[in-house]
Protein backbone atom coordinates (compact mmCIF):
# COMPACT_ATOMS: atom_id res chain seq x y z
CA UNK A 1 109.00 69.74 103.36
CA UNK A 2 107.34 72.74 103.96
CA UNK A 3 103.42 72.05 104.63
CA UNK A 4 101.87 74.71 102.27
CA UNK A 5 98.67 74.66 104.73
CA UNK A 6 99.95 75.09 108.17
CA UNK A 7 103.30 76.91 107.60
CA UNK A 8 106.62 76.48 110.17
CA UNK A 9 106.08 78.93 113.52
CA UNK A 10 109.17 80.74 113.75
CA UNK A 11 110.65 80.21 117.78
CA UNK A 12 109.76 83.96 118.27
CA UNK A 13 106.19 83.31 117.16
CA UNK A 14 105.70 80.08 119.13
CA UNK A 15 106.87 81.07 122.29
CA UNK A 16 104.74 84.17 121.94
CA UNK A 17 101.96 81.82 121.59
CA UNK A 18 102.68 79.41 124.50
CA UNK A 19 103.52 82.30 126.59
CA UNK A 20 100.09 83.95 126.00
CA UNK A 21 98.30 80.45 126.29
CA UNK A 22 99.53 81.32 130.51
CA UNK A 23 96.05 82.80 131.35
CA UNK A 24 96.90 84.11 134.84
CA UNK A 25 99.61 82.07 137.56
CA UNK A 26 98.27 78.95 139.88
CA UNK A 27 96.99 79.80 142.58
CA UNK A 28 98.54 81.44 145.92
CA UNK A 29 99.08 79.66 148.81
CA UNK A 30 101.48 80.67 152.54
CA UNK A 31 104.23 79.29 152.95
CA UNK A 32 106.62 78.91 155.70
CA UNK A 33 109.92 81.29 154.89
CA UNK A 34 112.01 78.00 155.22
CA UNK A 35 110.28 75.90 152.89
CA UNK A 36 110.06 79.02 149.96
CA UNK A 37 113.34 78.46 148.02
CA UNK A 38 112.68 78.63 144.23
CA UNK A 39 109.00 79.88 145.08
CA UNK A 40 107.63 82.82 143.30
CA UNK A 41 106.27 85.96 145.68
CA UNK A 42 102.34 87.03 144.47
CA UNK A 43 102.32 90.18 146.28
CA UNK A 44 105.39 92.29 147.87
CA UNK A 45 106.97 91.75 151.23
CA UNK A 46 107.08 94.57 153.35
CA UNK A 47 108.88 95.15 156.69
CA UNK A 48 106.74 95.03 159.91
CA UNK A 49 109.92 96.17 161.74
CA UNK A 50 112.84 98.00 161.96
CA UNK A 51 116.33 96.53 160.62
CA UNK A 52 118.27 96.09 162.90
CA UNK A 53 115.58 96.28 165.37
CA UNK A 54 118.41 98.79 167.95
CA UNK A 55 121.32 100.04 167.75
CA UNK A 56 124.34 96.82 168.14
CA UNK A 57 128.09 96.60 168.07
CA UNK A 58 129.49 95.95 164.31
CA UNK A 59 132.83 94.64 166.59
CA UNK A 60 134.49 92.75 169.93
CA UNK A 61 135.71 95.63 171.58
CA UNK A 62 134.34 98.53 174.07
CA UNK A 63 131.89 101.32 174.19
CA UNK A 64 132.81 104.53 174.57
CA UNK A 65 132.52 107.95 174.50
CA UNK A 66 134.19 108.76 171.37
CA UNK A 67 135.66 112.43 172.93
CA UNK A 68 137.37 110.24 175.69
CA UNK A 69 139.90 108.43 173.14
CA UNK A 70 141.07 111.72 171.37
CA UNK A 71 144.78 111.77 170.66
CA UNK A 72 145.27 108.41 171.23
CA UNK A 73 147.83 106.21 169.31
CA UNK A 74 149.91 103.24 169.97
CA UNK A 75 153.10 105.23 171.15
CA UNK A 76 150.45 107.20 173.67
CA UNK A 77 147.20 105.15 174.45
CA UNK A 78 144.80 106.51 176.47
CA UNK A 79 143.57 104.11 179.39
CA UNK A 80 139.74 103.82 180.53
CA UNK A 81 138.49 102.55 183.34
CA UNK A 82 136.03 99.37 182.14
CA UNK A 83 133.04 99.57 184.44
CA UNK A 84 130.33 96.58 182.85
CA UNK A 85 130.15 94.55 179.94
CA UNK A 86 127.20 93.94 177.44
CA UNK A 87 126.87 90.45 175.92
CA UNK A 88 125.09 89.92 172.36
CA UNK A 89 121.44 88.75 173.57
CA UNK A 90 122.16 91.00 177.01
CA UNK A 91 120.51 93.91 178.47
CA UNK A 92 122.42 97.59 177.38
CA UNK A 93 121.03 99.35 180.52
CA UNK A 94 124.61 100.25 181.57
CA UNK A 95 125.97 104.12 182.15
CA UNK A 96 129.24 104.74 180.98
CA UNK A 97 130.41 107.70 182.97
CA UNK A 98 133.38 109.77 181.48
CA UNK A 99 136.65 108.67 180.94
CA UNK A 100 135.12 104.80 181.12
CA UNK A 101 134.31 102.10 178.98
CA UNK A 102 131.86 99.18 178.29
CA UNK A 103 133.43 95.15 177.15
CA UNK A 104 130.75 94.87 174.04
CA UNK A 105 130.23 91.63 171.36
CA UNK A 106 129.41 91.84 168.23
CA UNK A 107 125.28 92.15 167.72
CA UNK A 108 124.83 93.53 171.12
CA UNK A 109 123.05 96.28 171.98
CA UNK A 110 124.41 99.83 172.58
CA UNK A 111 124.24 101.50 175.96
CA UNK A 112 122.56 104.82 174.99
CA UNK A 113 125.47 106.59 176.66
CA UNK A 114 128.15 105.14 174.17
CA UNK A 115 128.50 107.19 170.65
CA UNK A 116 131.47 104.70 169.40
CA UNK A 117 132.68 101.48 169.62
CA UNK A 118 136.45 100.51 170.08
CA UNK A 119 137.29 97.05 168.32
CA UNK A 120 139.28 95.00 170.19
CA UNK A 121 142.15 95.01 167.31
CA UNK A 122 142.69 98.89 167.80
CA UNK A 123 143.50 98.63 172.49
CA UNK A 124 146.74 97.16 173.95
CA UNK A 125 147.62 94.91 175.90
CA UNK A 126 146.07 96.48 179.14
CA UNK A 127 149.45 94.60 181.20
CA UNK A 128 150.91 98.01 182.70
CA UNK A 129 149.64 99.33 186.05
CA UNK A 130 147.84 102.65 186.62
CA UNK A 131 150.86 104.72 186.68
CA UNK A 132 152.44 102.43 183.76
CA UNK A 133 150.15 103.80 180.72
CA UNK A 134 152.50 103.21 178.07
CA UNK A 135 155.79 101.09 178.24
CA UNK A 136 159.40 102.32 179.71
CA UNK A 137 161.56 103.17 177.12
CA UNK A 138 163.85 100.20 178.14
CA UNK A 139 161.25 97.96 178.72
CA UNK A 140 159.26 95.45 176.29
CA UNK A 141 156.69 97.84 174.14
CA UNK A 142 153.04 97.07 174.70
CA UNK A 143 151.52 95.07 172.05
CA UNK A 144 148.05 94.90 170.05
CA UNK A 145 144.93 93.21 171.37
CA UNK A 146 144.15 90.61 168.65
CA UNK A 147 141.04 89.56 170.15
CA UNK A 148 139.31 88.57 173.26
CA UNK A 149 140.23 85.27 174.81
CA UNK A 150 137.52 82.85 175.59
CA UNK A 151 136.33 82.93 179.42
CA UNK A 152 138.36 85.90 179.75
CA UNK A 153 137.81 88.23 182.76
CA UNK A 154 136.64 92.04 182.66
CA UNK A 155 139.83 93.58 182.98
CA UNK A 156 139.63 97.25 185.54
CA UNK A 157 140.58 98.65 182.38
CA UNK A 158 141.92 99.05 178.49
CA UNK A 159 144.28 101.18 176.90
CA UNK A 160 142.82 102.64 173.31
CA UNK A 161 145.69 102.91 170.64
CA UNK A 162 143.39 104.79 168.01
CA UNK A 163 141.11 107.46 168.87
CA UNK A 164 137.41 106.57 167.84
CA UNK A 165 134.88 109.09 165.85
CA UNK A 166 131.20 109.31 167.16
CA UNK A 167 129.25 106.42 165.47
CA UNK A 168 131.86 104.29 164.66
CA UNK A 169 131.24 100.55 164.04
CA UNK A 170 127.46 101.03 165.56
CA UNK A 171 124.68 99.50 163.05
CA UNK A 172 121.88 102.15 163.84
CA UNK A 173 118.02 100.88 164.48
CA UNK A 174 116.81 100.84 160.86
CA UNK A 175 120.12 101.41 158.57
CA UNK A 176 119.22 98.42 156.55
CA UNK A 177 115.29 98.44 156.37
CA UNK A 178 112.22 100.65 157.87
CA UNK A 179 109.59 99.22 159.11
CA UNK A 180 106.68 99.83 156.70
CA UNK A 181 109.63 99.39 153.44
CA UNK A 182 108.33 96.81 150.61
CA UNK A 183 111.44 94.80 149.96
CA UNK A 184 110.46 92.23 147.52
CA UNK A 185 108.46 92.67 144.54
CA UNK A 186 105.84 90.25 142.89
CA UNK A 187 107.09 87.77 140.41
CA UNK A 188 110.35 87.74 142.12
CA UNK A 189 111.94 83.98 142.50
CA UNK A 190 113.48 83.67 146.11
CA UNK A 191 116.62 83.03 146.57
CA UNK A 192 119.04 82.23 149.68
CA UNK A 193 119.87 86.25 150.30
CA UNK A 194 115.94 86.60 150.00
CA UNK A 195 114.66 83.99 152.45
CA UNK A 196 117.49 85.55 154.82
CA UNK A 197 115.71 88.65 154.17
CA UNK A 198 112.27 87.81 155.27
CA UNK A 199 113.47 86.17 157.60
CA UNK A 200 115.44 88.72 159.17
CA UNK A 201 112.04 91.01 159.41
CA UNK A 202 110.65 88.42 161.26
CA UNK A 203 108.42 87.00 158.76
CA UNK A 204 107.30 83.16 159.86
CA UNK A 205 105.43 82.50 156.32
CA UNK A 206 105.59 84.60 152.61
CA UNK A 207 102.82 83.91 150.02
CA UNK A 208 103.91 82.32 146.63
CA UNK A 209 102.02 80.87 143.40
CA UNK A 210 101.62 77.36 143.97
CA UNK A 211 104.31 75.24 142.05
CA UNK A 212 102.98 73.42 138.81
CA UNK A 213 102.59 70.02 139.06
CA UNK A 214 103.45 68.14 135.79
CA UNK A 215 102.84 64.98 134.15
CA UNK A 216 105.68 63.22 132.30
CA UNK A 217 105.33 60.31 129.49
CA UNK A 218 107.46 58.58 127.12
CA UNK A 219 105.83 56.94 123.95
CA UNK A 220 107.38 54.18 122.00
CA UNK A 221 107.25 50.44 121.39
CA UNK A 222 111.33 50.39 121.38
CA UNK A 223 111.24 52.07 124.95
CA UNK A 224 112.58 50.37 128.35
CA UNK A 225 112.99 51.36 131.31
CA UNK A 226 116.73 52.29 132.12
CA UNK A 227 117.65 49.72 134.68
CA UNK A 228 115.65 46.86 132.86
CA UNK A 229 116.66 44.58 129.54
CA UNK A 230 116.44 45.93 126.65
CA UNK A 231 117.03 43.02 124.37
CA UNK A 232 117.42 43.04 120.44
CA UNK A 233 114.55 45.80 120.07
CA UNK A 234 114.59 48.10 122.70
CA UNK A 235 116.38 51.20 123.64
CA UNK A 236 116.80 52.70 127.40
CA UNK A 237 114.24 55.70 127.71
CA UNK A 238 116.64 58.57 128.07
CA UNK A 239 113.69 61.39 127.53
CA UNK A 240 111.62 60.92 130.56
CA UNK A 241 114.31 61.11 133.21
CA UNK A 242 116.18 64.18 131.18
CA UNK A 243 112.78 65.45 131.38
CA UNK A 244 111.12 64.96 134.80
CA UNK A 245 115.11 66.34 136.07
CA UNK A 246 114.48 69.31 133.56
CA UNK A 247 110.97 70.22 135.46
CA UNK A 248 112.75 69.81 138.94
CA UNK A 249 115.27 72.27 137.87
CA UNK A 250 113.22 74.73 136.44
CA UNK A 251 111.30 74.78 139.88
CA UNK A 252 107.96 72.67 139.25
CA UNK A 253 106.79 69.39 140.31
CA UNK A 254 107.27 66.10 138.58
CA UNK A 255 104.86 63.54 138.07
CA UNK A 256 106.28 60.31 136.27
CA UNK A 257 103.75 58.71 134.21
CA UNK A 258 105.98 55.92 132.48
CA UNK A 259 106.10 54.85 129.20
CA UNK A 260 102.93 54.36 126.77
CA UNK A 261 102.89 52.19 123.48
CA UNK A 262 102.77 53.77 120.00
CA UNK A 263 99.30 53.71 120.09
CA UNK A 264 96.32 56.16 120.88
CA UNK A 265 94.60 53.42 123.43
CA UNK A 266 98.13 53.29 125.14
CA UNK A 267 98.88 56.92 125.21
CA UNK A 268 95.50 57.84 126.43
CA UNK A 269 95.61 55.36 129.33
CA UNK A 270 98.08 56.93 130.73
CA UNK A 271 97.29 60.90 130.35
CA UNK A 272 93.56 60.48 130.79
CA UNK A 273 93.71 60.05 134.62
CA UNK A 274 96.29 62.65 134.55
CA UNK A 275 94.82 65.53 133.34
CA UNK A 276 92.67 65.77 136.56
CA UNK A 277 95.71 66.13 138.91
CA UNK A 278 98.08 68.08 136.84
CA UNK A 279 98.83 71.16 135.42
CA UNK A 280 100.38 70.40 132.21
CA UNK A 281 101.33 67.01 130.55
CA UNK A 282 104.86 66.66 128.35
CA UNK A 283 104.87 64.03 126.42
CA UNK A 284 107.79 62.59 124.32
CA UNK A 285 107.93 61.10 120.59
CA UNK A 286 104.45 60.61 118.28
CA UNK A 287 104.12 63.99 116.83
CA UNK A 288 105.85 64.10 114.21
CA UNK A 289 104.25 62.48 110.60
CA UNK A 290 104.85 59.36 111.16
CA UNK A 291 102.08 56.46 110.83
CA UNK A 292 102.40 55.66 114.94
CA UNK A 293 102.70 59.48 115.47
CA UNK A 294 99.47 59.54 117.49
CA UNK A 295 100.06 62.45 120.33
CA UNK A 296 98.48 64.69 118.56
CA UNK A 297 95.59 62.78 117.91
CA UNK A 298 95.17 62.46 121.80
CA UNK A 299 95.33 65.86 121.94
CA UNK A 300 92.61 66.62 120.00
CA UNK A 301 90.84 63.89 121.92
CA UNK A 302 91.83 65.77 125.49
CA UNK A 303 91.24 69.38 123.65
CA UNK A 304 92.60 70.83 120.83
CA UNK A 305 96.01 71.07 119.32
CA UNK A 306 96.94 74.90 119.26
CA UNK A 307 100.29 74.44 117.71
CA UNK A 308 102.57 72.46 115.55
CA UNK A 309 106.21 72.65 113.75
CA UNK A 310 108.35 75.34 114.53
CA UNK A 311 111.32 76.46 112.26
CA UNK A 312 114.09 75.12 114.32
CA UNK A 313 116.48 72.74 114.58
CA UNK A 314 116.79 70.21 116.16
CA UNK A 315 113.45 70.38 117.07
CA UNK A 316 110.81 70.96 114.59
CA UNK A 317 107.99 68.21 115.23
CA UNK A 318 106.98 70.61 118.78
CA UNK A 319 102.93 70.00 119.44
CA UNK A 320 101.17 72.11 121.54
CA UNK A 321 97.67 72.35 123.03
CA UNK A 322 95.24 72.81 125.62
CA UNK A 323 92.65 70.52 127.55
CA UNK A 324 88.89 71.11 127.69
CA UNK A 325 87.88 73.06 130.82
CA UNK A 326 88.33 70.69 133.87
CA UNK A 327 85.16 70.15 136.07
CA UNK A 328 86.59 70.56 139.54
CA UNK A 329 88.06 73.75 138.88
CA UNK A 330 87.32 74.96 134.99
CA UNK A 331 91.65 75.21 134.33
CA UNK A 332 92.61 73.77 130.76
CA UNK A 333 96.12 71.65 131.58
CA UNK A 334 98.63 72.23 128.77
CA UNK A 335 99.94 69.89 126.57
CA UNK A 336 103.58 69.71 125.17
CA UNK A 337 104.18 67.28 122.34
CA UNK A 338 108.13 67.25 122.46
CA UNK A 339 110.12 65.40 119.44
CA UNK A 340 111.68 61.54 120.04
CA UNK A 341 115.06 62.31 119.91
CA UNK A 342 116.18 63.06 123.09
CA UNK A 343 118.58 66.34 122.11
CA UNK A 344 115.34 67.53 120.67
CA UNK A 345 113.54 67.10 123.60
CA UNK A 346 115.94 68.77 125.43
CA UNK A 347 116.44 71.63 123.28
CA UNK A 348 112.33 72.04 122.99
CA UNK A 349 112.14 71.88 126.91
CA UNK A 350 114.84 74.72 127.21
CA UNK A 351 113.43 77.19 124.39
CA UNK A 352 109.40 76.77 124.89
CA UNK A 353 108.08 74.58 128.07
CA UNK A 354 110.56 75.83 130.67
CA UNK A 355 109.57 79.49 130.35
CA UNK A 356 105.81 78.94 130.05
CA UNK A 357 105.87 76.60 133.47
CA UNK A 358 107.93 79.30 135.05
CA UNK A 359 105.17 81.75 134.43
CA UNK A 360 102.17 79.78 135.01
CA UNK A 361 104.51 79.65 138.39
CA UNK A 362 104.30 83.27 138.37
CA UNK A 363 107.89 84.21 137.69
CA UNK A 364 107.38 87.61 135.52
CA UNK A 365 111.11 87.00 133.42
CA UNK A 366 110.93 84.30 132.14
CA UNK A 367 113.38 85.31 128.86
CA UNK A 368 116.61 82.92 128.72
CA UNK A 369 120.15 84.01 129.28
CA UNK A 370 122.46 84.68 126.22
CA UNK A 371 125.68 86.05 125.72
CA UNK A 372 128.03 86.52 122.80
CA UNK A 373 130.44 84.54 121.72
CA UNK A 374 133.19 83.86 118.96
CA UNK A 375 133.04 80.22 116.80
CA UNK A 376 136.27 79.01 116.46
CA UNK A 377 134.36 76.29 114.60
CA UNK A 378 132.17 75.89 111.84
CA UNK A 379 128.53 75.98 112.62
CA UNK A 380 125.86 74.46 110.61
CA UNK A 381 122.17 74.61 110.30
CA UNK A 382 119.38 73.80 107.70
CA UNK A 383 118.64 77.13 105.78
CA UNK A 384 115.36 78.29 106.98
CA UNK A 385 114.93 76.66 110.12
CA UNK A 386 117.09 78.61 113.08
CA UNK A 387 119.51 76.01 114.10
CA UNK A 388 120.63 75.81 117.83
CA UNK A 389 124.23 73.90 117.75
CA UNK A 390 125.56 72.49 121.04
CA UNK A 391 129.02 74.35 122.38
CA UNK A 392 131.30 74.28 125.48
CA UNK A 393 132.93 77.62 126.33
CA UNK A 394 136.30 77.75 126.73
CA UNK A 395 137.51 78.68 130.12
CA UNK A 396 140.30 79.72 132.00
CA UNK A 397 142.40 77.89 135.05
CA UNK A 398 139.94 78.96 137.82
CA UNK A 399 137.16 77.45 135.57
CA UNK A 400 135.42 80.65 134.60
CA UNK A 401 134.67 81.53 131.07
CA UNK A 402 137.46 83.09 129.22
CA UNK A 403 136.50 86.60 128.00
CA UNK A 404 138.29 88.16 124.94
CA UNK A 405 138.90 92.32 124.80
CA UNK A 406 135.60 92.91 123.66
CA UNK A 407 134.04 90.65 126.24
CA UNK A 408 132.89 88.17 124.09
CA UNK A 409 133.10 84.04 124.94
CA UNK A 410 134.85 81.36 122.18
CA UNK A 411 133.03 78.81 121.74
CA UNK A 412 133.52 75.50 119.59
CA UNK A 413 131.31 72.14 118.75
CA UNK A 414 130.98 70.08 122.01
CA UNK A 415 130.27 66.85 119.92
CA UNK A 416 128.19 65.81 116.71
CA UNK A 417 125.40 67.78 116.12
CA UNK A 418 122.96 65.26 115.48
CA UNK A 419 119.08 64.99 117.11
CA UNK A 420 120.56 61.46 118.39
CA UNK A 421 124.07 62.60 119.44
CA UNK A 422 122.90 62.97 123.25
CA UNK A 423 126.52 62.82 124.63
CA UNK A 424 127.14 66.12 123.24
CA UNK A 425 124.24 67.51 124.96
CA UNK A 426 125.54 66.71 127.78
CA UNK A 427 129.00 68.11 127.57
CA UNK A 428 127.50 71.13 126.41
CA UNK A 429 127.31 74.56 127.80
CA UNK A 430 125.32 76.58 126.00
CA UNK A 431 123.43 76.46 122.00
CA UNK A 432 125.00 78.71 119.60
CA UNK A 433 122.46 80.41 117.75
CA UNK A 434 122.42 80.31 113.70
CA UNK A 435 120.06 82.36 111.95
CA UNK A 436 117.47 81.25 109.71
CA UNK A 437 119.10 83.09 106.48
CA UNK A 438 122.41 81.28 107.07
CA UNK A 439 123.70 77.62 106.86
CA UNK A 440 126.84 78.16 108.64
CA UNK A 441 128.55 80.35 110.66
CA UNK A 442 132.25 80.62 109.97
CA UNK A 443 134.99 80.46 112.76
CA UNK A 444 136.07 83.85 114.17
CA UNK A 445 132.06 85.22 113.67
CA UNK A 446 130.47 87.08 116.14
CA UNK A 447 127.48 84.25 117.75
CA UNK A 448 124.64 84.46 120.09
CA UNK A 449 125.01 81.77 122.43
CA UNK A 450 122.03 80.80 125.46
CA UNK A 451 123.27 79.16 128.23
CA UNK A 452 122.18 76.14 129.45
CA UNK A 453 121.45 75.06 133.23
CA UNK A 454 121.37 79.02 134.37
């Protein structure tokens, strides 16, 4: 039932809320470039150098002067005399005088005399003698150079089979970055190719938002640990692992803080002396109407409860608050009060706390990633409440989602639907999306369908 005093927050209005609760990111702090995947940038990175930092081979092969190898071809190579070689790492102070060449690796630098580089793949077999350029008609025909052989001598010289064009395969001092370039902006989340990056323009540390650290608890009297006895009464805590592996995915830091009675005295225990060393608390089961539904009470003991109920499903009994000032540094720690069941804890996690930890991380786009999709079941969902119903996407052979004409996914039920049915959650790969006007969606409707784990 509907409370007629404190109405149900639609999920558009509640995550406006907890997303505007986000005063400003944690602080900043240097990092070294190595230790920075999943970290948020605070300010842009910008080159202090060039990229690459000189001109280098893109091949094996030779440097030349590309107006030496006109007219050459396989049936009537031209042959250069090979007068150095320059080794990736090694010194290009070498003159190439006409009608020569230069043995070159890939990444090293090139002699300022060259204007080309030969690959390997594109000379012959350099087997003939001086006055042998190109095989006797009756003899064996001279074959392609697939590569250079390890420990291989200079050879006196090479025979070019394809005439070369000034600048080919040389990277050119700055063609991917200038020195001076920003390459990264704020609020960007760095990645693999983005470490490389820094990296690459010799950067030893980049400055990020500190990760959140959060607080984790599971409330209940029924509760046991996972790996203990759970006898007649008890039930294996399934919310506080899902949830302290849900934080370490979404990039934060997870504090377990166990399980608590259903009591206030229990449930304050434990997030008391956490509120002074965290960043936010999540808290599992007690906020919904029950008589042991005490979370919220500790919230208003810690603060003040900002937020309660939201017009979804599964899902509805979502608290939400915010600490009095902290001494040591005046921050307020938020408080999520997520439902008991653990698919709605889950579910809550994905729509609400996971985008408002990623921006008090400082990521900027925080929105979750959707994608339409045809039901070739029947969704349900209570009418009024927006109901967010557990699907796998079908795929094809190689494992990727199968697209129809119009780009769209199928989807159908991965499991029972209810708040209990975890096992579906888990086979899951995204939550269809049924509107708050409907109570079903009929198979072969158009659905909106967020993914889950992306």
């Amino acid at each position: 039932m509907t409370d007629p005093v404190r109405p149900l927050l639609t999920g558009e209005d509640a995550r406006g809320r907890l997303l505007s609760a986000v005063d400003a990111p944690l602080p900043v702090e240097e990092i070294p470039v190595g230790d920075a995947l999943g970290r948020i940038l605070s300010e842009p990175i910008v080159s202090t150098l060039d990229l690459p930092p000189w001109d280098n081979s893109a091949m094996d092969g030779y440097a030349v002067h590309a107006e030496d190898t006109a007219g050459a071809s396989p049936e009537h190579p031209v042959r250069l005399q090979v007068v150095g070689e320059v080794r990736a790492g090694g010194s290009a102070d070498v003159t190439i005088p006409a009608g020569c060449a230069v043995r070159i690796a890939t990444g090293a630098p090139v002699p300022s005399s060259a204007d080309a580089i030969v690959p390997v793949e594109s000379t012959l077999e350099a087997r003939q003698t001086a006055a042998d350029a190109t095989a006797e008609p009756d003899g064996p025909p001279a074959t392609r150079a697939e590569s250079f052989r390890p420990g291989e001598t200079l050879a006196e010289s090479c025979l070019v089979a394809v005439a070369a064009a000034p600048n080919d395969h040389i990277r050119h001092r700055g063609e991917d970055v200038r020195a001076g370039a920003s390459l990264l902006g704020a609020g960007m989340a760095l990645g693999p190719a983005q470490i490389a990056l820094a990296a690459g323009v010799g950067l030893a540390g980049v400055p990020v938002y500190r990760r959140p650290i959060v607080g984790v608890l599971s409330t209940g009297d029924e509760l046991r640990h996972s790996d203990g006895v759970v006898g007649r009464r008890g039930i294996p805590d399934a919310n506080r692992p899902g949830v302290l592996a849900a934080c370490r995915a979404a990039g934060v830091e997870a504090v377990d803080l166990g399980i608590a009675g259903d009591s206030l005295d229990s449930i304050m225990a434990a997030l008391r002396p956490a509120v002074d060393r965290v960043d936010a608390l999540i808290v599992s089961g007690g906020v919904s109407v029950g008589p042991y539904d005490v979370v919220r009470n500790a919230f208003g003991v810690l603060g003040s409860v900002d937020l309660w109920r939201i017009a979804i499903q599964p899902g509805k009994p979502f608290a939400f608050g915010r600490s009095a000032p902290r001494d040591r540094d005046g921050r307020r720690v938020l408080l999520f009060g997520l439902p008991g069941n653990p698919v709605s804890t889950l579910v809550t996690f994905e729509l609400f706390v996971r985008p408002v930890l990623q921006r008090l991380g400082g990521r900027r786009s925080v929105a979750p990633l959707t994608d339409r999709a045809v039901t070739a079941e029947t969704l349900r969902s209570s009418r009024g409440r927006r109901g967010f119903v557990r699907v796998k996407v079908e795929q094809s052979e190689d494992g990727s989602p199968r697209r129809d004409e119009r780009g769209r996914l199928r989807v159908s039920l991965a499991g029972g639907q209810g708040s209990h049915v975890l096992s579906s959650m888990a086979l899951a790969d995204g939550l269809a999306i049924v509107p708050e006007e409907s109570r079903r969606v009929d198979p072969g409707a158009e659905v909106e369908v967020m993914w889950l784990g992306r």
